[in-house]
Protein backbone atom coordinates (compact mmCIF):
# COMPACT_ATOMS: atom_id res chain seq x y z
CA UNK A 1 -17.81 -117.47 45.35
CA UNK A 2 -15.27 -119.55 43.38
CA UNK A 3 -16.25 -123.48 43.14
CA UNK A 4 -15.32 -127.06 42.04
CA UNK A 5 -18.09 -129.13 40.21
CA UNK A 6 -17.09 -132.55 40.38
CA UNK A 7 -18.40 -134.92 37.74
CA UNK A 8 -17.68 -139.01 36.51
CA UNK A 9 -18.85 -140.42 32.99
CA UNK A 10 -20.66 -136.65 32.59
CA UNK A 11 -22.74 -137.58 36.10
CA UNK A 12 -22.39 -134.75 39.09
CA UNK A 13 -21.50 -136.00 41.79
CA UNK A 14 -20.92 -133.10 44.33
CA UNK A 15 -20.53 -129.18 44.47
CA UNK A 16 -17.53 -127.68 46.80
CA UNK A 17 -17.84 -124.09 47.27
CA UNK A 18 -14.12 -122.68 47.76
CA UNK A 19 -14.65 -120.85 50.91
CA UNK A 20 -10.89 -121.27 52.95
CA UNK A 21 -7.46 -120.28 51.47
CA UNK A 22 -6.13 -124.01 51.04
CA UNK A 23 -8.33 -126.43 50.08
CA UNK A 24 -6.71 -129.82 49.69
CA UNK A 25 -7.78 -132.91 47.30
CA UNK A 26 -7.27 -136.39 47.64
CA UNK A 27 -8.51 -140.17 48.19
CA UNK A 28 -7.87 -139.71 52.26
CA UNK A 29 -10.86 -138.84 54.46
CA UNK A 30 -9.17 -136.12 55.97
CA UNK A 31 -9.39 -133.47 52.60
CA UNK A 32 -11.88 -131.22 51.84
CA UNK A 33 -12.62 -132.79 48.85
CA UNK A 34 -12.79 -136.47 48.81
CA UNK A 35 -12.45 -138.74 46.09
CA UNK A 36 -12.21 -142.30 46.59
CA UNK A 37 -10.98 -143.79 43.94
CA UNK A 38 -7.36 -145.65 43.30
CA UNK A 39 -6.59 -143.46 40.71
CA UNK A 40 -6.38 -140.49 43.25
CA UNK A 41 -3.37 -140.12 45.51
CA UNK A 42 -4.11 -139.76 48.90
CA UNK A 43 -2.99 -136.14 49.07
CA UNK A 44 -3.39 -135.35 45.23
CA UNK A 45 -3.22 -131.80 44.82
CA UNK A 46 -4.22 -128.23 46.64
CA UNK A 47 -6.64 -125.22 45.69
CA UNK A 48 -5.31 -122.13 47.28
CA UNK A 49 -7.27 -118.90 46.89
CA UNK A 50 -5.76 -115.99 47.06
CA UNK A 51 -8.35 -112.28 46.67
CA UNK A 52 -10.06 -113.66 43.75
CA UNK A 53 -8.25 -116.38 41.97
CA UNK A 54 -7.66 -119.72 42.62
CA UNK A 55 -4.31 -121.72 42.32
CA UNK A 56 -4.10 -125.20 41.58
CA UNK A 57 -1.30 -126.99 42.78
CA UNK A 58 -0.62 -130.74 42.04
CA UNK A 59 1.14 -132.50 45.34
CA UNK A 60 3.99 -134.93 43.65
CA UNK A 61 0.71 -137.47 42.88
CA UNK A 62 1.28 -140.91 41.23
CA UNK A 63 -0.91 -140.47 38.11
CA UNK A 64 -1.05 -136.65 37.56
CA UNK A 65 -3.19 -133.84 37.87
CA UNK A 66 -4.52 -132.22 34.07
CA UNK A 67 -6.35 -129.15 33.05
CA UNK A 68 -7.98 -129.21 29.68
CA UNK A 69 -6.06 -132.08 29.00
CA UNK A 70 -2.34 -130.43 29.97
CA UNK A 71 -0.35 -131.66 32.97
CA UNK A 72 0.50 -129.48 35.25
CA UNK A 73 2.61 -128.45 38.21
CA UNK A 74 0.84 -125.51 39.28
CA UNK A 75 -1.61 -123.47 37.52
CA UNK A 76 -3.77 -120.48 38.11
CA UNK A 77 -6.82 -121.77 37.03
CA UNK A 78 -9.46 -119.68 35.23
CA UNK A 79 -13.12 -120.00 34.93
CA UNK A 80 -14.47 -122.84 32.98
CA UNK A 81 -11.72 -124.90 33.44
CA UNK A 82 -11.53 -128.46 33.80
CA UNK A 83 -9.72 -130.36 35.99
CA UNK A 84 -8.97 -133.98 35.48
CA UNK A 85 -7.56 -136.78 38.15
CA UNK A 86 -8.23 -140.52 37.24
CA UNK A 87 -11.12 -140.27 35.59
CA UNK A 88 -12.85 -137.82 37.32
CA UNK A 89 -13.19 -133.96 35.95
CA UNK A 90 -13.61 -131.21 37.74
CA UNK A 91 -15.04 -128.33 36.63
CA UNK A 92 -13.98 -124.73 38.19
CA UNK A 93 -16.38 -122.15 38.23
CA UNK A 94 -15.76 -118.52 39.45
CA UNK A 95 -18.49 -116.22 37.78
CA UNK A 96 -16.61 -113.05 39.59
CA UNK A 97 -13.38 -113.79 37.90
CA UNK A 98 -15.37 -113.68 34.28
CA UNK A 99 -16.58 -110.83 34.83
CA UNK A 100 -13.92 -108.52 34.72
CA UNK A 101 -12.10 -107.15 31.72
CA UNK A 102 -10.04 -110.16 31.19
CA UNK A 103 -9.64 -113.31 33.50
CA UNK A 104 -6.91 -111.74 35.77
CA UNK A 105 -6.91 -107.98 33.94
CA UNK A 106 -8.18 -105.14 35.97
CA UNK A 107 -10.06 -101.67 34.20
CA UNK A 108 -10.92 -98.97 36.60
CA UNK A 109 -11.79 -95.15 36.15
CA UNK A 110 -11.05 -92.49 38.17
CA UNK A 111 -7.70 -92.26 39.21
CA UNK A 112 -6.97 -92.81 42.71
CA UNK A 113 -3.66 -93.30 43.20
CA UNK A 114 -2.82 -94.22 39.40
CA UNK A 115 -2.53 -90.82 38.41
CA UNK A 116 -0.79 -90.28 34.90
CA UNK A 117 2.64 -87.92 35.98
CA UNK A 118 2.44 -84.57 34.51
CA UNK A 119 4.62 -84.41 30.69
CA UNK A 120 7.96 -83.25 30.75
CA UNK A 121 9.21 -80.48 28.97
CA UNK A 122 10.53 -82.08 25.90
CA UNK A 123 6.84 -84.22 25.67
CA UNK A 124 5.36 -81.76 22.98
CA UNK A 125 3.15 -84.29 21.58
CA UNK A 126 1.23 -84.73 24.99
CA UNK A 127 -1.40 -82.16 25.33
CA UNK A 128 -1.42 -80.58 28.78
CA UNK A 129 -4.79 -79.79 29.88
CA UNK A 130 -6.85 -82.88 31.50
CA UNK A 131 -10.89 -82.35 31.13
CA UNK A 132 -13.53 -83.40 33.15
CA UNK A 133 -15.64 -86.38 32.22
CA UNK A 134 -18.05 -85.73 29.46
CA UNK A 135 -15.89 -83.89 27.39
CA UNK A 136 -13.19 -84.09 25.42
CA UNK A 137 -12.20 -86.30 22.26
CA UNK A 138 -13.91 -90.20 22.60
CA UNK A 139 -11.90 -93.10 21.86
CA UNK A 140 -12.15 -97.03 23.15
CA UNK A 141 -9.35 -100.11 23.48
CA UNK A 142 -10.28 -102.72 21.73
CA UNK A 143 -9.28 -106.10 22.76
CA UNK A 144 -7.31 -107.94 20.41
CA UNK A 145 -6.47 -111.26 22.24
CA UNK A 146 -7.09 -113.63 25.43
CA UNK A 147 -10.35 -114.24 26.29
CA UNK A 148 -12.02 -111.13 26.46
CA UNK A 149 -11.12 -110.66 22.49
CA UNK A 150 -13.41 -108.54 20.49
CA UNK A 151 -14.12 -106.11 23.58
CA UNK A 152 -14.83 -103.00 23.50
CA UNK A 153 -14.22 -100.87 26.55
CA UNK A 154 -14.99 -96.58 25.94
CA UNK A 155 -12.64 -94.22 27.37
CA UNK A 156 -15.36 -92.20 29.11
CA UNK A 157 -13.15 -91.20 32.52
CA UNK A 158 -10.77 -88.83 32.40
CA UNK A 159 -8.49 -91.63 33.97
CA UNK A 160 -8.60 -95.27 32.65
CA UNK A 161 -6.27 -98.11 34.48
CA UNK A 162 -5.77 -101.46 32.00
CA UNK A 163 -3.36 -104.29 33.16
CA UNK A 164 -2.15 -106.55 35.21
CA UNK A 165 -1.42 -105.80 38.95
CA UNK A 166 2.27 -107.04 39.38
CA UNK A 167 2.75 -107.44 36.40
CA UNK A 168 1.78 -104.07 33.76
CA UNK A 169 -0.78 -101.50 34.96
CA UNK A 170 -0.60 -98.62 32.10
CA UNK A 171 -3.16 -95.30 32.30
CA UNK A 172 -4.65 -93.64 29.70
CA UNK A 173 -5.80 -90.70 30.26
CA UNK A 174 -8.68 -88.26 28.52
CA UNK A 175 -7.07 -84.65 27.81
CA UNK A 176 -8.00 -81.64 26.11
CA UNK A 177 -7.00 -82.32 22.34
CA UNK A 178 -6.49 -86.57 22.85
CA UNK A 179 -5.66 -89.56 24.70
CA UNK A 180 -2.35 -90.04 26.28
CA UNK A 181 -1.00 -93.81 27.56
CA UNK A 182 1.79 -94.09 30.55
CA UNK A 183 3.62 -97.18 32.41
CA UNK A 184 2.10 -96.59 35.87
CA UNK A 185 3.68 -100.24 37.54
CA UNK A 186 5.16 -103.71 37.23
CA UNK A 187 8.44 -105.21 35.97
CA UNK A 188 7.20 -105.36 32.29
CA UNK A 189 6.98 -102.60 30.38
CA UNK A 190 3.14 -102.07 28.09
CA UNK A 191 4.56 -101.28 24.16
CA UNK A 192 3.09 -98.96 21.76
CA UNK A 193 3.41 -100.45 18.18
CA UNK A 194 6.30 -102.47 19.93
CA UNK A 195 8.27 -99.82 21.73
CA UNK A 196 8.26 -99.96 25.12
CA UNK A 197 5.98 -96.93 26.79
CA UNK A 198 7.95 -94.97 29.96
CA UNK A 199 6.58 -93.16 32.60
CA UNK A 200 6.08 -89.84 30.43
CA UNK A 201 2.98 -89.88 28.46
CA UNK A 202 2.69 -90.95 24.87
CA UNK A 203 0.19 -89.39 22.83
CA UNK A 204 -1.89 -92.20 21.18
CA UNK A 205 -3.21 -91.94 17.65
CA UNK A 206 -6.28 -93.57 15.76
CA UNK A 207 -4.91 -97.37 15.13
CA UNK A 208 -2.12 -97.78 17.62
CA UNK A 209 -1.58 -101.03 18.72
CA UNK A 210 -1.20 -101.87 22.63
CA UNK A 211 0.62 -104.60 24.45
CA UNK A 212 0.32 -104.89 27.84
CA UNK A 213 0.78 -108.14 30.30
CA UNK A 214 0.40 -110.99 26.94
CA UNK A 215 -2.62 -108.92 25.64
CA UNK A 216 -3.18 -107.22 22.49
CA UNK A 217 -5.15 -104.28 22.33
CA UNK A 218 -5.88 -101.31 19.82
CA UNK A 219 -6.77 -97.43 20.41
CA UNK A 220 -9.65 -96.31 18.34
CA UNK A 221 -10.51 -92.80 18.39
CA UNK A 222 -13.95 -91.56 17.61
């Protein structure tokens, strides 16, 4: 469970666990988190959870509200962060978050749902036979950027989601003779050594480089 560690001159001086969707902050009695300082508007900002993350919204306050030391408007705030008002900081910490492939990334196998479509005719370089798990060619994704950089993640399912939901979900799946990458949803298209990857599948090869949802990744085949 997501929560905000609030501190003054590096002294704790209370723990809110994030348990309701809106969670306002402020120098008023009335919010869930009160800080009484002059500093502090009396409606400051908002927390808003939605799932698993955690939105930060600042309310039109006098002096600001910062994370990491960056004003901001609204921000989706990731674990380890720090929030500052006045001269308070407040530290947001959401262990669940971390522990996923990347802060907001998802990686599942199997492939309910996110099946790769079958190639089309004119796809020669996609072998057609899927395997079963087990066998097969072995390859991982290496994570290039963001914070989960210098990842790992093996390619052990026949079907293996990477992404953002909303925003780039791509599948890679295991086949007979290789490993195969498709667009499965969102608005932004993943690239393969910068060209955009369709719905057909795209045979990937030892080296390729992966972009998908601001995060750099490269297939390495075993």
């Amino acid at each position: 469970m997501p929560k905000m560690i609030v501190s003054i001159d590096g002294v704790v001086i209370k723990e809110v666990q994030l348990t309701k969707d809106r969670t306002t902050l402020g120098r008023r009695p009335y919010n869930d988190i009160v800080i009484d300082n002059l500093a502090v508007s009396g409606e400051h900002a908002v927390l808003q959870m939605m799932g698993n993350e955690v939105y930060l919204e600042d309310l039109n306050s006098t002096n600001g509200t910062y994370v990491n030391g960056k004003a901001v408007k609204k921000q989706l705030l990731q674990n380890g962060d720090t929030v500052e008002i006045g001269k308070y900081k407040i530290k947001y910490v959401n262990e669940a978050a971390s522990a996923g492939f990347e802060k907001t990334m998802i990686i599942k196998s199997g492939g309910a749902g996110l099946a790769v479509p079958p190639p089309a005719a004119n796809a020669a370089a996609a072998p057609a036979a899927a395997v079963t798990d087990g066998s097969g060619p072995n390859g991982n994704i290496k994570v290039l950027s963001g914070a989960a950089a210098g990842r790992e993640v093996p390619l052990v399912k026949v079907v293996t989601t990477i992404g953002k939901p909303g925003v780039a979900v791509a599948a890679i799946t295991k086949r007979q003779n290789g490993f195969v990458v498709a667009h499965v949803e969102g608005a932004n298209k993943p690239t393969l050594n910068g060209a955009p990857i369709g719905g057909e599948p795209v045979l990937l090869k030892n080296g390729d480089l992966l972009e998908l949802a601001g995060t750099q990744m490269q297939f390495v085949q075993a």
